[in-house]
C-alpha atoms as a PDB file:
ATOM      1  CA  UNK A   1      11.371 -18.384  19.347  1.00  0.00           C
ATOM      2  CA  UNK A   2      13.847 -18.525  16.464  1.00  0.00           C
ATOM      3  CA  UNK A   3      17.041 -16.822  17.063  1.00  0.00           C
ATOM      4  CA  UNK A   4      17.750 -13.354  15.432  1.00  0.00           C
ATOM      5  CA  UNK A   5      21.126 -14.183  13.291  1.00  0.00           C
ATOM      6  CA  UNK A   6      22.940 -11.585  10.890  1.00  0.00           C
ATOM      7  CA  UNK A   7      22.871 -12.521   7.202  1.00  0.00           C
ATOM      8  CA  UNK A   8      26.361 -13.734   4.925  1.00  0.00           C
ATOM      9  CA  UNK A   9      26.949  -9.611   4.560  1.00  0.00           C
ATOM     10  CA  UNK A  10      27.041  -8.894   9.012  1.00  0.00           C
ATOM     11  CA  UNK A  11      23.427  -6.960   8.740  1.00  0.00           C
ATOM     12  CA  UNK A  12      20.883  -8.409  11.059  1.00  0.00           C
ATOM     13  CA  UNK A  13      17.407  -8.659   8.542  1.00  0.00           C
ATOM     14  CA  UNK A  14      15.727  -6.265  11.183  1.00  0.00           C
ATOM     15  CA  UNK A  15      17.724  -3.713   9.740  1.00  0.00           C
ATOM     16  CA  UNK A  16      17.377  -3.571   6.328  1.00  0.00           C
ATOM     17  CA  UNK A  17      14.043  -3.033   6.660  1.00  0.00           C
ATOM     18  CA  UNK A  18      14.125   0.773   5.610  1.00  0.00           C
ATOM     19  CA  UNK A  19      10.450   1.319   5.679  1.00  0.00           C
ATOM     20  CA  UNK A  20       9.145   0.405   8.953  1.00  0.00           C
ATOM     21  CA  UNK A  21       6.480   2.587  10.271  1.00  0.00           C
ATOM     22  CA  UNK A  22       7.329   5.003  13.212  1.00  0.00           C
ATOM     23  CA  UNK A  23       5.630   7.908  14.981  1.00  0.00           C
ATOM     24  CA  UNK A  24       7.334  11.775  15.211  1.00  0.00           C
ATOM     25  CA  UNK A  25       5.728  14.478  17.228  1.00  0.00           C
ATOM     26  CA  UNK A  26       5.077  17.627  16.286  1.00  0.00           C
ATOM     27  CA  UNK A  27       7.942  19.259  16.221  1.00  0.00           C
ATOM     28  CA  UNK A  28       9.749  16.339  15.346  1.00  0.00           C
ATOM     29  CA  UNK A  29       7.887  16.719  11.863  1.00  0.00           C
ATOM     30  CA  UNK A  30       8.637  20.778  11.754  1.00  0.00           C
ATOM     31  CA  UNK A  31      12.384  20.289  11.309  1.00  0.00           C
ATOM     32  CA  UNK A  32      11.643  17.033   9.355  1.00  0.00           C
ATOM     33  CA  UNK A  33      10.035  19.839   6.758  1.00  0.00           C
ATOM     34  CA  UNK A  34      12.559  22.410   7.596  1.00  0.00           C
ATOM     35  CA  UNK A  35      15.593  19.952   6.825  1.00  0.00           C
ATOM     36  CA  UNK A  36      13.686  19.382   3.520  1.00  0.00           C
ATOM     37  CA  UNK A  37      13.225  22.455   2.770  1.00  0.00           C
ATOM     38  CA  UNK A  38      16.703  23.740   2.884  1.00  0.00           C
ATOM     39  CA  UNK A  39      17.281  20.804   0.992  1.00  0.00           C
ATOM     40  CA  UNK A  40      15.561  21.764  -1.570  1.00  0.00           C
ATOM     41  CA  UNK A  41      17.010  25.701  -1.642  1.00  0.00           C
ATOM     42  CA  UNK A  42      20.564  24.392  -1.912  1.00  0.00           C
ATOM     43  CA  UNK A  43      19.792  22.109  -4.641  1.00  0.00           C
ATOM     44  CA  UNK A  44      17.499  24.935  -6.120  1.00  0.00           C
ATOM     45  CA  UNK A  45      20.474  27.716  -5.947  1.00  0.00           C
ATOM     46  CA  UNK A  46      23.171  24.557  -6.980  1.00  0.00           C
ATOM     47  CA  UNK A  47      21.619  23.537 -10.396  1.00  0.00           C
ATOM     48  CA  UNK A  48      20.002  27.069 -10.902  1.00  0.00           C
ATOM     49  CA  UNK A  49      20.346  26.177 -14.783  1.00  0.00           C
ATOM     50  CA  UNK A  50      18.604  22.857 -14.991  1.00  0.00           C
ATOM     51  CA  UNK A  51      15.635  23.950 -13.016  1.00  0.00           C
ATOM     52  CA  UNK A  52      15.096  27.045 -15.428  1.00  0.00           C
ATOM     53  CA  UNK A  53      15.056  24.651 -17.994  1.00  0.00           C
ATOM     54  CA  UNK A  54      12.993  22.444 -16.195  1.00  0.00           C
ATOM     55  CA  UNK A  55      10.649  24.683 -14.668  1.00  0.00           C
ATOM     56  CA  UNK A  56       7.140  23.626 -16.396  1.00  0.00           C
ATOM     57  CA  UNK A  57       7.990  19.914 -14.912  1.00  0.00           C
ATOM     58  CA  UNK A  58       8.854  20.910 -12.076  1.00  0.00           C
ATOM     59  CA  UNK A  59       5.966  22.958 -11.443  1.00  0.00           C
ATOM     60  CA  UNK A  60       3.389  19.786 -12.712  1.00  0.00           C
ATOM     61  CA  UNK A  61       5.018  17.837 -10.692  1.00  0.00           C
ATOM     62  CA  UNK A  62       4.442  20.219  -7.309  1.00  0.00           C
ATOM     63  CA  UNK A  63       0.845  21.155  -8.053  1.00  0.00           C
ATOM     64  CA  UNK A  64      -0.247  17.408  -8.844  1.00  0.00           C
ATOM     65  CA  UNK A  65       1.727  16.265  -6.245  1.00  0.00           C
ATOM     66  CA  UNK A  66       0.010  18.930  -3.765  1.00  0.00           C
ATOM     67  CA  UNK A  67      -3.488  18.330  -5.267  1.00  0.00           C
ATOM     68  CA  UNK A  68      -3.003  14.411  -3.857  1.00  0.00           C
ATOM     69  CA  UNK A  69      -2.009  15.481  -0.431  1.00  0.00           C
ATOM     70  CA  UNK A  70      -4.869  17.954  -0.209  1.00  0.00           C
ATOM     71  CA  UNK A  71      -7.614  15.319  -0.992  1.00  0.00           C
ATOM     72  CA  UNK A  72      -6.193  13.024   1.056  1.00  0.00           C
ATOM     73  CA  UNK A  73      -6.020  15.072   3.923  1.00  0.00           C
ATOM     74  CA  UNK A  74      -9.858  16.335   3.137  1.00  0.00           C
ATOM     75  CA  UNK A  75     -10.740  12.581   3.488  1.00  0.00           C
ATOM     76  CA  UNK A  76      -9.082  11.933   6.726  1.00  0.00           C
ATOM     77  CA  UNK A  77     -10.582  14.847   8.104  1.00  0.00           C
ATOM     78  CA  UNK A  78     -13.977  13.649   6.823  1.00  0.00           C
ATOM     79  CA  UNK A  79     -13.849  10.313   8.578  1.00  0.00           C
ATOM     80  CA  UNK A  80     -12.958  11.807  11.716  1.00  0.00           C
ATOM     81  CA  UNK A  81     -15.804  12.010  14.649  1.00  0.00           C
END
């Protein structure tokens, strides 16, 4: 087995791996969505002005967006048993 050894900057490689899978439970997920969701109010009520602007885009953006995560949860819940 190789030894684990930090790179030239200090960070072990393990680390910079920012998209490693991992598991939340339930709840974990709730105030994953809440966080983002007040998130996304203070940013909404911050730049008030560029998201009237922007609205139409904005809007696209959630309803294709939501369109993708609905089929894709319809399929998942076709394959189940």
């Amino acid at each position: 087995m190789t030894p684990i050894v930090p790179n030239a900057l200090g960070v072990y490689p393990e680390a910079m791996n920012l998209f490693k899978p991992f598991t939340l439970r339930w709840w974990q997920m709730g105030l994953f969505k809440l966080c983002l969701a007040c998130g996304g109010i203070i940013l909404g009520v911050y730049f008030h002005a560029f998201f009237l602007t922007s609205m139409p885009v904005v809007a696209v953006l959630f309803v294709l967006s939501a369109m993708y995560l609905i089929a894709v949860w319809w399929k998942q819940m076709q394959q189940l048993p």
